[in-house]
Protein backbone atom coordinates (compact mmCIF):
# COMPACT_ATOMS: atom_id res chain seq x y z
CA UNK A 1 25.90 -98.28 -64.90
CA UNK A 2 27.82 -99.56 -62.49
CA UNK A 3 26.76 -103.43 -62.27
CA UNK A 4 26.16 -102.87 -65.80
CA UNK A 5 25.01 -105.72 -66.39
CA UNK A 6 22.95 -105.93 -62.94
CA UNK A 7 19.34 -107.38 -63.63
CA UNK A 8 16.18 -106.14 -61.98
CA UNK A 9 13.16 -104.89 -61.46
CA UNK A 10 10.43 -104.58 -59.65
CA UNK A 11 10.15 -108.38 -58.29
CA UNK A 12 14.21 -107.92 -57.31
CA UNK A 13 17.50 -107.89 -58.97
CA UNK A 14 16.23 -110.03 -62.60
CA UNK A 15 15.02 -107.69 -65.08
CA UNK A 16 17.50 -106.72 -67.22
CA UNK A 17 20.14 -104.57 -67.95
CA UNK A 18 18.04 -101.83 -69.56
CA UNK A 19 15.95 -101.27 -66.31
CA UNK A 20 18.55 -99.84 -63.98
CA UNK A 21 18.80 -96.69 -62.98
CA UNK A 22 17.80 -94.12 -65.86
CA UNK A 23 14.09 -94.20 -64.13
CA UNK A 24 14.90 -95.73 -60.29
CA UNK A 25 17.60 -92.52 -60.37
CA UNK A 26 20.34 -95.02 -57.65
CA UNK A 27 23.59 -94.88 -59.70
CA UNK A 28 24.07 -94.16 -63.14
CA UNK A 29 21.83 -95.79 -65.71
CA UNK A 30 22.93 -98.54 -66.75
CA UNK A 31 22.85 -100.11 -70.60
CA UNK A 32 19.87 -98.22 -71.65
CA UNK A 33 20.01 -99.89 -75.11
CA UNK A 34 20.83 -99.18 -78.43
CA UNK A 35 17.22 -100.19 -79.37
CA UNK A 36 15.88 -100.12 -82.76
CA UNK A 37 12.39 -100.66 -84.20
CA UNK A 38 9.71 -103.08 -82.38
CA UNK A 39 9.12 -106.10 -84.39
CA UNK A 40 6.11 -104.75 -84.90
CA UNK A 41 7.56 -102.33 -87.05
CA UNK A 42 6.52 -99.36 -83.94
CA UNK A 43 9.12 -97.02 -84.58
CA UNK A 44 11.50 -96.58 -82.06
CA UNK A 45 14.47 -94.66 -84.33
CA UNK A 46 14.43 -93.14 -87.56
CA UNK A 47 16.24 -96.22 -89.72
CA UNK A 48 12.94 -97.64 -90.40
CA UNK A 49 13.79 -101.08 -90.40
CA UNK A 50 11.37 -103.60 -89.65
CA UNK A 51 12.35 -107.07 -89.26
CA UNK A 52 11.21 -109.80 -90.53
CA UNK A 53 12.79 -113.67 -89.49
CA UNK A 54 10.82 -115.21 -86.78
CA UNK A 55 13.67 -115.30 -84.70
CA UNK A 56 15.19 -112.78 -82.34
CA UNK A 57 18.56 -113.43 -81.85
CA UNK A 58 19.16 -116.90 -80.20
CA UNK A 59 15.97 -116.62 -79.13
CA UNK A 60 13.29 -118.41 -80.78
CA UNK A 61 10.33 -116.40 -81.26
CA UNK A 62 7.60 -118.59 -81.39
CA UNK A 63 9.17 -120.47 -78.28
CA UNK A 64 9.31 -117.09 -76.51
CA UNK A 65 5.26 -116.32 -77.17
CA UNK A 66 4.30 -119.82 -76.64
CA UNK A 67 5.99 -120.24 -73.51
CA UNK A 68 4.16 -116.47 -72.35
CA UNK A 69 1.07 -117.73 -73.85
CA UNK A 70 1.24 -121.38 -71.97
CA UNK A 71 1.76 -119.74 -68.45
CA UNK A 72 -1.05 -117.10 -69.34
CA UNK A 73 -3.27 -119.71 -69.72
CA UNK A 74 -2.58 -121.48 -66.37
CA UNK A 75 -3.08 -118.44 -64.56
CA UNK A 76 0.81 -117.78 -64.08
CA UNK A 77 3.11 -115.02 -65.24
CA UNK A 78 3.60 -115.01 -68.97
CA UNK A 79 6.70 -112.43 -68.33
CA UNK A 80 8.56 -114.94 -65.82
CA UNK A 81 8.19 -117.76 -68.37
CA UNK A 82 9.26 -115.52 -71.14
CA UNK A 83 12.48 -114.86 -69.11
CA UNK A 84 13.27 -118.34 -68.51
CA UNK A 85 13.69 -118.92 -72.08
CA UNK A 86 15.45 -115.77 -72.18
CA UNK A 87 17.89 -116.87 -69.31
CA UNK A 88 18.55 -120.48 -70.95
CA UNK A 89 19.39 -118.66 -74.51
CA UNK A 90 22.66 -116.67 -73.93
CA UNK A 91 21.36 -113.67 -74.99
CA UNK A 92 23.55 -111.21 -72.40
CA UNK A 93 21.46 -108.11 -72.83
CA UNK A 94 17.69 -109.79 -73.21
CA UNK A 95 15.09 -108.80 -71.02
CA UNK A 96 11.52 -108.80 -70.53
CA UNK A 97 9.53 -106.34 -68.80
CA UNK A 98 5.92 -106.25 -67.57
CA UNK A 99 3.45 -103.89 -68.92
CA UNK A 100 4.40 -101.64 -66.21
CA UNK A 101 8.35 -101.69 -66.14
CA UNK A 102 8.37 -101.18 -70.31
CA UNK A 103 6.70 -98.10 -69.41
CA UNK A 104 8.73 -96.90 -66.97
CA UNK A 105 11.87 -97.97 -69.48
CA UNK A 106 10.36 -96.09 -71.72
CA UNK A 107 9.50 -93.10 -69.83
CA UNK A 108 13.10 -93.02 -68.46
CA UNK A 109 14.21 -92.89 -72.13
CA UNK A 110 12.02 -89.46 -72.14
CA UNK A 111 14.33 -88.29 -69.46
CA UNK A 112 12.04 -88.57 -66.40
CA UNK A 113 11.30 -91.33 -63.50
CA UNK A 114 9.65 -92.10 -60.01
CA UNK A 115 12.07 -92.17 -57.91
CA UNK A 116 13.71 -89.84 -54.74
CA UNK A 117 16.30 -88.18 -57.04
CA UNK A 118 19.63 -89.82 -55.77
CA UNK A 119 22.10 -91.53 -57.41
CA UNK A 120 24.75 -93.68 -54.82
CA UNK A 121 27.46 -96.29 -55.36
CA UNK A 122 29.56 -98.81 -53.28
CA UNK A 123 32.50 -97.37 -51.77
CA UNK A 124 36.15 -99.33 -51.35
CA UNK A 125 35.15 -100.00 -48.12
CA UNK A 126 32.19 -101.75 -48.90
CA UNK A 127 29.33 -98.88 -48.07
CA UNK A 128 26.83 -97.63 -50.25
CA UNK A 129 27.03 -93.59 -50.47
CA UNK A 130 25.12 -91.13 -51.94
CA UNK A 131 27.42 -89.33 -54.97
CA UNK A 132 24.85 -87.39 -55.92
CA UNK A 133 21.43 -85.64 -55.18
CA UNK A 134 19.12 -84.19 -57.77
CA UNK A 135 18.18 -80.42 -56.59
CA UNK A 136 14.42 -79.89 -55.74
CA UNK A 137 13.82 -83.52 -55.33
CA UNK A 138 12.58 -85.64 -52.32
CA UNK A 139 16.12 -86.61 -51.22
CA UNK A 140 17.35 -82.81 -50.94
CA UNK A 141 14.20 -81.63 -49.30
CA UNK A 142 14.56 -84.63 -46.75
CA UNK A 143 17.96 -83.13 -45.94
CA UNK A 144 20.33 -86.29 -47.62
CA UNK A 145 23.86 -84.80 -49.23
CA UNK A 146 26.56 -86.46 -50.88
CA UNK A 147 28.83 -88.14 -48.72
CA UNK A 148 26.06 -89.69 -46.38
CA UNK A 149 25.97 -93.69 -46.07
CA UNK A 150 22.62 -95.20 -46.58
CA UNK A 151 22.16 -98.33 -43.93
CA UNK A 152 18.57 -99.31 -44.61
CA UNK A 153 16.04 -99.44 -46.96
CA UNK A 154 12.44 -99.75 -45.45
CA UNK A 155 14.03 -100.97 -42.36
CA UNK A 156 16.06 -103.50 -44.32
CA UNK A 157 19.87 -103.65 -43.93
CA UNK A 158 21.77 -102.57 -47.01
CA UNK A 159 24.76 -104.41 -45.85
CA UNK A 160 26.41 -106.40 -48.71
CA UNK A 161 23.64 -106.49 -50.81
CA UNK A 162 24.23 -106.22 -54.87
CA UNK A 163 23.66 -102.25 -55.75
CA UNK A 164 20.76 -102.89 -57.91
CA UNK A 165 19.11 -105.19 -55.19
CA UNK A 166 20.00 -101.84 -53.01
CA UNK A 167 18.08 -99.96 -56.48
CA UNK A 168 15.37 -102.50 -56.49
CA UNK A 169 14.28 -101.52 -52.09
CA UNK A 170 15.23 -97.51 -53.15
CA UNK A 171 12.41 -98.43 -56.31
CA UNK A 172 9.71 -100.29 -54.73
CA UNK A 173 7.74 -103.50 -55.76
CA UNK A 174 4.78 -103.39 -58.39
CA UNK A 175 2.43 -101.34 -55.67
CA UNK A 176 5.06 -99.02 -53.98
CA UNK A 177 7.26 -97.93 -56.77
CA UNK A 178 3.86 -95.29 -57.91
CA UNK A 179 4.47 -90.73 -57.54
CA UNK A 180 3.38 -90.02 -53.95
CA UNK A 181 4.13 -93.83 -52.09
CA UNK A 182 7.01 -93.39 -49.21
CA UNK A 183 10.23 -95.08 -48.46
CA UNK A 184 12.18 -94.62 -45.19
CA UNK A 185 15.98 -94.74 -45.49
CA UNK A 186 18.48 -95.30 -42.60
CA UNK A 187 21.77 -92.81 -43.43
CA UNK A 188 24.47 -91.97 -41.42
CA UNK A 189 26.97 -88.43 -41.72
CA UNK A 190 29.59 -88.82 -39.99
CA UNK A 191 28.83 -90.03 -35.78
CA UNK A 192 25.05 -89.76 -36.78
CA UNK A 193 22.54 -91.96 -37.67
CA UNK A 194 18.97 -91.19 -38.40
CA UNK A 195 16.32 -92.13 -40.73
CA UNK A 196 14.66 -89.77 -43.00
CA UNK A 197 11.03 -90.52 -44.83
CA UNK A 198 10.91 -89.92 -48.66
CA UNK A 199 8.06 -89.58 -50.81
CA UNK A 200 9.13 -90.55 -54.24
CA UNK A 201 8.05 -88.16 -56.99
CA UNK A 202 8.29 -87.98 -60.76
CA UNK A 203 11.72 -86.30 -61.84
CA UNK A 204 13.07 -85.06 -64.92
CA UNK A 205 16.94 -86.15 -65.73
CA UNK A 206 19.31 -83.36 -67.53
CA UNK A 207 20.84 -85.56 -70.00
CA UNK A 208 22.57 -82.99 -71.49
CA UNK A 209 24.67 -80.08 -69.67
CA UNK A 210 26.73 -77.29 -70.78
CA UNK A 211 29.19 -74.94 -69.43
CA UNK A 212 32.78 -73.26 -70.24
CA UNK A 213 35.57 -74.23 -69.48
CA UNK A 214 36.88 -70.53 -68.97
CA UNK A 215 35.88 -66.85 -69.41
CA UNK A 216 37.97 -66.13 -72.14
CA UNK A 217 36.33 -65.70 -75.41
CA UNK A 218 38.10 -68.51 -77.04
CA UNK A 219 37.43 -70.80 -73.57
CA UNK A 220 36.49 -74.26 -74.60
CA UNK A 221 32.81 -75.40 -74.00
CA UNK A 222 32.51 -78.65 -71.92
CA UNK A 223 29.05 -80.57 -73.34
CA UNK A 224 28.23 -83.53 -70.18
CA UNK A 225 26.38 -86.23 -71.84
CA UNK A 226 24.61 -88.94 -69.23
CA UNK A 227 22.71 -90.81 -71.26
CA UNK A 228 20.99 -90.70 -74.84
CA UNK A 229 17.24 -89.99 -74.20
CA UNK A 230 14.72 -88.21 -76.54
CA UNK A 231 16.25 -84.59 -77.44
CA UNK A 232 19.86 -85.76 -75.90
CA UNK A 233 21.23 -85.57 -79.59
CA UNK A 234 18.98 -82.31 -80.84
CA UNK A 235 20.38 -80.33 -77.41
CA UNK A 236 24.33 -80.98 -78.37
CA UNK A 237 23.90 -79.71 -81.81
CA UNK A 238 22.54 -76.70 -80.21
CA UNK A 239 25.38 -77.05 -77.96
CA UNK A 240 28.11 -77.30 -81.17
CA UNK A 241 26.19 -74.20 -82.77
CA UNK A 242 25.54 -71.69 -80.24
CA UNK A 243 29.26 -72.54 -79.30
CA UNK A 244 31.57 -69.16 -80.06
CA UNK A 245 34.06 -68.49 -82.62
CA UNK A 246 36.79 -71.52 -82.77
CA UNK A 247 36.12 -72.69 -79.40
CA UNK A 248 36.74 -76.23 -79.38
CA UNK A 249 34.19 -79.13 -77.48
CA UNK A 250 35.29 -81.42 -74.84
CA UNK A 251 32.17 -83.74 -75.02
CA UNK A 252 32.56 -85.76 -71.89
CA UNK A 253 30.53 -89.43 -72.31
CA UNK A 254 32.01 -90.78 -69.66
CA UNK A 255 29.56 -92.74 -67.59
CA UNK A 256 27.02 -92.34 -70.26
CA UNK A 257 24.72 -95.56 -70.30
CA UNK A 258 23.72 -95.21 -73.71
CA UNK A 259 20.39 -95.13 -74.90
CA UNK A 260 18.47 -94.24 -77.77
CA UNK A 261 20.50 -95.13 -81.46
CA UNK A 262 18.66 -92.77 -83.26
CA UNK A 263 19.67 -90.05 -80.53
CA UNK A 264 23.91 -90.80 -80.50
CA UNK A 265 23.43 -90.00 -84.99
CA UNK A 266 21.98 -86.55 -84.71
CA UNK A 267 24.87 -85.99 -81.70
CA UNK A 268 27.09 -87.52 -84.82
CA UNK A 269 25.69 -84.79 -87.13
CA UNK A 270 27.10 -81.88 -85.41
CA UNK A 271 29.85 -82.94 -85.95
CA UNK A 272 30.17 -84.47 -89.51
CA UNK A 273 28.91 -83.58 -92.80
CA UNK A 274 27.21 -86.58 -93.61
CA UNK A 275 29.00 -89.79 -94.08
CA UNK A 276 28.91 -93.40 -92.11
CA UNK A 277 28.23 -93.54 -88.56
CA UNK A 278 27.83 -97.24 -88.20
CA UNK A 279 26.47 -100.37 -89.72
CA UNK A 280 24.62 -103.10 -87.94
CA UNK A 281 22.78 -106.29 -88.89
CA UNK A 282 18.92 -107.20 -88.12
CA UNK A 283 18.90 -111.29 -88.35
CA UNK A 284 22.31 -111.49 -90.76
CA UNK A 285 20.74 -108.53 -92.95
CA UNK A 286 23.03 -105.08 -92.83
CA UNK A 287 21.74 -101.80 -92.53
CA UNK A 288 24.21 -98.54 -91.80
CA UNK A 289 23.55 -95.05 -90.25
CA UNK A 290 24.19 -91.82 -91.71
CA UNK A 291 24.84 -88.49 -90.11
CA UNK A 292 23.27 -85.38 -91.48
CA UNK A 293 25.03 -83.41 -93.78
CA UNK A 294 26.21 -79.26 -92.27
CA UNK A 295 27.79 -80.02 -88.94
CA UNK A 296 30.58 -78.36 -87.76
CA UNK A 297 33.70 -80.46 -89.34
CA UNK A 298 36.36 -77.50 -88.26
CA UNK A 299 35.70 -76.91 -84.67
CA UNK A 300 38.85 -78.75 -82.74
CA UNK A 301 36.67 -82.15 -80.60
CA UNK A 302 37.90 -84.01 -78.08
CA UNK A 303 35.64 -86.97 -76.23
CA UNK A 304 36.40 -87.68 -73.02
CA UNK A 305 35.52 -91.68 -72.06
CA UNK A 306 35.62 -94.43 -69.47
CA UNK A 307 34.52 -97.84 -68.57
CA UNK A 308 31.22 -96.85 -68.03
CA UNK A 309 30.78 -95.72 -71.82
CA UNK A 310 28.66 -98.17 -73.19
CA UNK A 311 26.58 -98.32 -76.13
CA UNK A 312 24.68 -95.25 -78.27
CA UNK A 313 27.41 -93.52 -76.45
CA UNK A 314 30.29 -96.33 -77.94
CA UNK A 315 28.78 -95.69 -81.19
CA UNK A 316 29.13 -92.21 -81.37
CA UNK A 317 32.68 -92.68 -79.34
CA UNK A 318 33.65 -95.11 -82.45
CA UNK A 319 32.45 -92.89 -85.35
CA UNK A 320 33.88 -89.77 -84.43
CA UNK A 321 37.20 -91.60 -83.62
CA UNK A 322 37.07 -93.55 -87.12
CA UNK A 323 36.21 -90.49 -89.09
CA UNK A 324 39.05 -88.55 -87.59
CA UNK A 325 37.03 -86.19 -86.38
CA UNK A 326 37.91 -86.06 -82.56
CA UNK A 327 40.39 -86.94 -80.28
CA UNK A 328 39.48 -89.70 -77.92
CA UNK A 329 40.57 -89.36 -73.78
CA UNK A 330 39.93 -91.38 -70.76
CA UNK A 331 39.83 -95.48 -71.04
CA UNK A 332 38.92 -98.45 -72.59
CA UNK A 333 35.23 -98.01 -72.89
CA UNK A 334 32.39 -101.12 -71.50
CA UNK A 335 32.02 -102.65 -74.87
CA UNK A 336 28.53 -102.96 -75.21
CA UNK A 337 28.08 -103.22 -79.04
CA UNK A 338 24.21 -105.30 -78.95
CA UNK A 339 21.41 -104.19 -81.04
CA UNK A 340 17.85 -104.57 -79.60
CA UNK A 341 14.31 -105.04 -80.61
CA UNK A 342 11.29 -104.97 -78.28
CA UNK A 343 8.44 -107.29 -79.29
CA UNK A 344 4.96 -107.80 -77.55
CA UNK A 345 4.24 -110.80 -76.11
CA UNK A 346 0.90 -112.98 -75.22
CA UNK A 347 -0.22 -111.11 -71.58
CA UNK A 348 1.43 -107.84 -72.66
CA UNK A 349 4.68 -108.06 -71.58
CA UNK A 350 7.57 -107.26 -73.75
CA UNK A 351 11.09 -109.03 -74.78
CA UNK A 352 13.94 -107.03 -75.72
CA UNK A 353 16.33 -109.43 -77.31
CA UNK A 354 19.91 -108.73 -79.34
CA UNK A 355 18.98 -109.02 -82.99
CA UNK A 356 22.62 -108.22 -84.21
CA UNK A 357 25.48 -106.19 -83.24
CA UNK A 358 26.91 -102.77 -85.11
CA UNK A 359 30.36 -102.07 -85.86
CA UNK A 360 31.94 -98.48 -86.68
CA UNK A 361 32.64 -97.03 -89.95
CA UNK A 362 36.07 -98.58 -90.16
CA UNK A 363 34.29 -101.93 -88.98
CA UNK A 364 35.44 -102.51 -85.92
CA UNK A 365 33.10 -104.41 -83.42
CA UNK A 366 32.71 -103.03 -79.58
CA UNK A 367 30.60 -105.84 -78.36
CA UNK A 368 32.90 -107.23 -75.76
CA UNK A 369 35.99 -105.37 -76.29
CA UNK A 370 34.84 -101.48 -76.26
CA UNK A 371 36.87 -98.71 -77.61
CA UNK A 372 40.64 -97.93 -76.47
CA UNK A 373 41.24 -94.12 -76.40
CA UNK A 374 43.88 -92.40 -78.48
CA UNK A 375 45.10 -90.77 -75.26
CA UNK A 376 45.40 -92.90 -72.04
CA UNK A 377 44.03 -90.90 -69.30
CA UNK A 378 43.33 -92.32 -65.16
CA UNK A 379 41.87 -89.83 -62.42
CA UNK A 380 43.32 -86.85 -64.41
CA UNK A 381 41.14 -87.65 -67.01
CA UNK A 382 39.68 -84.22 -67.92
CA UNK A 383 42.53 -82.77 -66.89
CA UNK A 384 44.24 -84.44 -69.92
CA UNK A 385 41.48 -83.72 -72.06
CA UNK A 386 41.75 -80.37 -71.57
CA UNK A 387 45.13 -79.92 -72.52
CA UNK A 388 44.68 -82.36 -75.65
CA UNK A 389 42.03 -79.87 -76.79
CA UNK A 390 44.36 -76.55 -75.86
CA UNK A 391 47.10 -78.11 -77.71
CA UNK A 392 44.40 -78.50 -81.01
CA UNK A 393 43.87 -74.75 -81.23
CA UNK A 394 40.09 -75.24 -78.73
CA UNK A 395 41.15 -72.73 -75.92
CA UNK A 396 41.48 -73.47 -72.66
């Protein structure tokens, strides 16, 4: 997401990466996470590893609950201590929520959030505007379309605020952010200005869209991947199989945010039989991921990606690549290669810290550097990708 590595939440722009905008819906999400297990050993993939060194990261674990436990006890909040250790450690994707953002994180990761269903960005000319409105939410019933310019934010000026600050008004504080609580946005359409009242609303995100690219029996079928929630990986093998005869896949990650590990390996199983889809260390100790065996190893792939590829999405980028499997288009992606564990602490708040980092099957790390397309590709991206994936016998 845009600002990916923005931090906010609900008391302003210093939560963490993980909490933009998969559940706020303002942008694209942002580095949803590549998380693994709790520490608790509360599954969160299908790896089942558990760790087991008292230290997360270059965090300290016992300095993390102590601290949490310490401001607790003199009435203050355990999660803002618990992210001032955080802050001082280095850790560039650590975060701690409350009891109430985790949930939302984690709700978002089901594919649905509070919010007024539109996603917006920061224009070359410095204003926010709306890119994009979810159909049959609050924003489209209020009458907002792409192209408007949002001014305010409950009567405060968006001006040259970060985006996620912008996210963090759109959201709400602790009290506001619930289904049914208003927000009043100032937008302007070309000469007009007017403001328009908005009653956010739980909303379900389509991770995962398909269409063809033609009506030609051998037209190629374009599979849109946003971000790697629950299901994200089951729906594109259903996708890869219901897809007809030799028509090839242009699977477009492009700002994809990542998401859930366990989700990007069954995407990797439609398209390999079996074999290594990465390896990654908990605390020093390395663990790999398989794909299943009886996907589709014939059908002509090509992934489409961009700087906004980050994570799950990198992974799956980085095994189909290594494997030989598909043709990467687009550019360099983010280079978000962090693994992540949440762990409870003392006043119920949780830390989400980098326990290791994962490399692809040939063992390249992305943490920092990202993945650099076989084909170069700028605005013509799909364009490109299109005729890469004609030119492999995948229709047009």
């Amino acid at each position: 997401m845009p600002g990916h590595t923005h931090r906010f939440g609900s008391r302003g722009p210093s939560r963490g990466a993980a909490l933009t905008l998969v559940f706020a819906s303002v942008l694209a999400t942002a580095a949803a996470t590549g998380s693994l297990p709790r520490e608790d050993g509360e599954a969160g993939t299908t790896t089942g590893t558990r760790a087991v060194s008292s230290t997360i990261g270059p965090v300290d674990r016992r300095e993390l609950a102590e601290a949490a436990a310490d401001a607790e006890a003199d009435g203050k909040s355990g999660s803002d201590a618990a992210e001032e250790v955080v802050s001082r450690s280095g850790d560039r994707w650590g975060a701690v929520y409350d009891e109430q953002e985790y949930e939302e994180f984690a709700q978002a990761l089901d594919g649905a959030y509070t919010g007024v269903g539109v996603s917006a960005r920061r224009s070359a000319r410095g204003d926010v505007t709306v890119t994009g409105v979810q159909p049959g939410g609050p924003a489209e019933r209020a009458g907002v379309r792409v192209g408007d310019l949002l001014l305010t934010v409950d009567g405060r000026t968006v001006g040259k605020r970060p985006v996620a600050e912008v996210v963090a008004l759109l959201r709400g504080d602790r009290t506001e952010a619930a289904e049914g609580s208003t927000v009043v946005l100032g937008l302007r359409r070309g000469g007009r200005a007017w403001s328009a009242t908005l009653r956010r609303a739980r909303l379900s995100t389509e991770a995962v869209t398909v269409r063809r690219l033609g009506g030609t029996p051998s037209a190629a079928v374009l599979i849109k991947v946003t971000a790697f929630t629950k299901g994200a990986g089951g729906r594109i093998r259903e996708a890869v199989d219901a897809a007809p005869g030799d028509a090839g896949i242009l699977l477009d990650l492009r700002a994809n945010s990542g998401g859930l590990v366990t989700e990007a390996v069954t995407a990797s199983s439609a398209f390999l039989d079996g074999g290594l889809v990465a390896t990654y260390d908990v605390h020093g100790e390395q663990r790999a991921l398989y794909a299943d065996p009886g996907g589709d190893t014939e059908r002509p792939v090509v992934v489409l990606v961009d700087g906004g590829t980050m994570s799950a999405a990198e992974l799956l980028t980085g095994a189909l690549q290594d494997r030989g499997r598909a043709v990467t288009v687009g550019s360099r992606t983010f280079g978000k290669g962090a693994v992540q564990m949440p762990s409870k602490l003392p006043g119920g708040s949780v830390a989400e810290l980098t326990v290791g980092h994962y490399r692809t099957p040939a063992g390249r790390s992305v943490e920092g550097t990202g993945i650099t397309p076989d084909v170069g590709a700028g605005p013509e991206a799909q364009k490109r990708a299109e005729t890469v994936l004609s030119g492999l016998g995948g229709g047009s």
